[in-house]
Protein backbone atom coordinates (compact mmCIF):
# COMPACT_ATOMS: atom_id res chain seq x y z
CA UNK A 1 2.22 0.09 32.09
CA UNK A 2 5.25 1.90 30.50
CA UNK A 3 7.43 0.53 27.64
CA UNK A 4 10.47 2.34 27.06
CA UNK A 5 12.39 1.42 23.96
CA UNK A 6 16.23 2.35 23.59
CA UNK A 7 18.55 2.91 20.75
CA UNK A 8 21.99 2.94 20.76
CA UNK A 9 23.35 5.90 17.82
CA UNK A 10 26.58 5.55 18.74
CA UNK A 11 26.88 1.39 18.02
CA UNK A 12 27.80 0.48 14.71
CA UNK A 13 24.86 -1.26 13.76
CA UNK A 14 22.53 1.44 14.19
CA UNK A 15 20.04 2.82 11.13
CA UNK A 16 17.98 5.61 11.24
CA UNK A 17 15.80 3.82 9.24
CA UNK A 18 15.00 1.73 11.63
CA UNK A 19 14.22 3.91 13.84
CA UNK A 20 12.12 6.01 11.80
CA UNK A 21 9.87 2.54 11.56
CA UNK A 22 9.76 1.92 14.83
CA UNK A 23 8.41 6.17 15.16
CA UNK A 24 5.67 5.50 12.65
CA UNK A 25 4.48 1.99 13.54
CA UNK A 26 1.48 3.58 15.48
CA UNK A 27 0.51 5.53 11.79
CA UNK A 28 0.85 2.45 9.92
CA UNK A 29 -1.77 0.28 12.13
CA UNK A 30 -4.17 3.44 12.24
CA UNK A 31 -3.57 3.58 8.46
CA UNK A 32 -3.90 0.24 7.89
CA UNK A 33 -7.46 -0.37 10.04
CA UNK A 34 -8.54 3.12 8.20
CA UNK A 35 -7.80 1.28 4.85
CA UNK A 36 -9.69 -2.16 6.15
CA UNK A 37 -12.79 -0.19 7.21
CA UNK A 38 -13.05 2.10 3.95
CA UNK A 39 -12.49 -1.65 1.66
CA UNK A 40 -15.44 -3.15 3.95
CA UNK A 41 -17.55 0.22 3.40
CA UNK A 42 -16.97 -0.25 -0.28
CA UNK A 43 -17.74 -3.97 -0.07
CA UNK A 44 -20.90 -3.43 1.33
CA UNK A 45 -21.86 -0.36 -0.47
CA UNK A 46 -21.18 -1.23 -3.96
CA UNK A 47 -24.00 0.12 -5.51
CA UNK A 48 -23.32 3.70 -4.06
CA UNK A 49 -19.80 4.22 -4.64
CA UNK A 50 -17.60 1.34 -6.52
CA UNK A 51 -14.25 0.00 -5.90
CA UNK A 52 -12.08 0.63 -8.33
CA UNK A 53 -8.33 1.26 -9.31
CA UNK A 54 -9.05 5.33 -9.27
CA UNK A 55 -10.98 5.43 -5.94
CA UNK A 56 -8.32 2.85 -4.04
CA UNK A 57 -5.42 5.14 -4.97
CA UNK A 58 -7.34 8.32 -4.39
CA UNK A 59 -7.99 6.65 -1.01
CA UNK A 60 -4.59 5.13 -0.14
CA UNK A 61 -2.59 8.57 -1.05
CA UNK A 62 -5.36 10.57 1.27
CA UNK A 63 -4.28 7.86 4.16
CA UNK A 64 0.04 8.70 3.08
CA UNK A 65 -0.60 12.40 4.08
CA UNK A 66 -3.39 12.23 6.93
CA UNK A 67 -0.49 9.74 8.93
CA UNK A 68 2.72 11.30 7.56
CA UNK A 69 3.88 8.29 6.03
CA UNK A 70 6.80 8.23 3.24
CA UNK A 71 7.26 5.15 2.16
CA UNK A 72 10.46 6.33 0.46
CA UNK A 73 11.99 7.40 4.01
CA UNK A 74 10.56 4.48 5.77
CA UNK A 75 12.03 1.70 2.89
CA UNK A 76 15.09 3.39 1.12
């Protein structure tokens, strides 16, 4: 199965932004099941290793730069 999807640059209701989202969609639902799967670790794990403010934003800015997502490009 192929899916092509087409955007027109040239019509006036265009926005790069948009299509920036629609480029990274595939890095947001890896980054988002990579993010369910690390909460679920900690979750069960709690005695090794526990959730906590510090660790979740360690985690979550590790997860920005593995996918290439900038949240300030994606959302201006």
């Amino acid at each position: 199965m192929k899916i092509t999807f087409e955007f027109d640059t040239s019509a006036d209701g265009f926005s790069s932004d948009e299509l920036l989202r629609v480029q990274k969609a595939n890095d947001m639902a890896a980054f988002i099941f990579e993010l369910e799967q690390k909460v679920r670790d900690w979750y069960r794990n709690r005695a090794n290793e526990p959730l906590n403010e510090d660790n979740l934003r360690e985690f979550v800015s590790m997860l920005y730069d593995k996918y290439g997502i900038d949240l300030d490009k994606l959302y201006p």
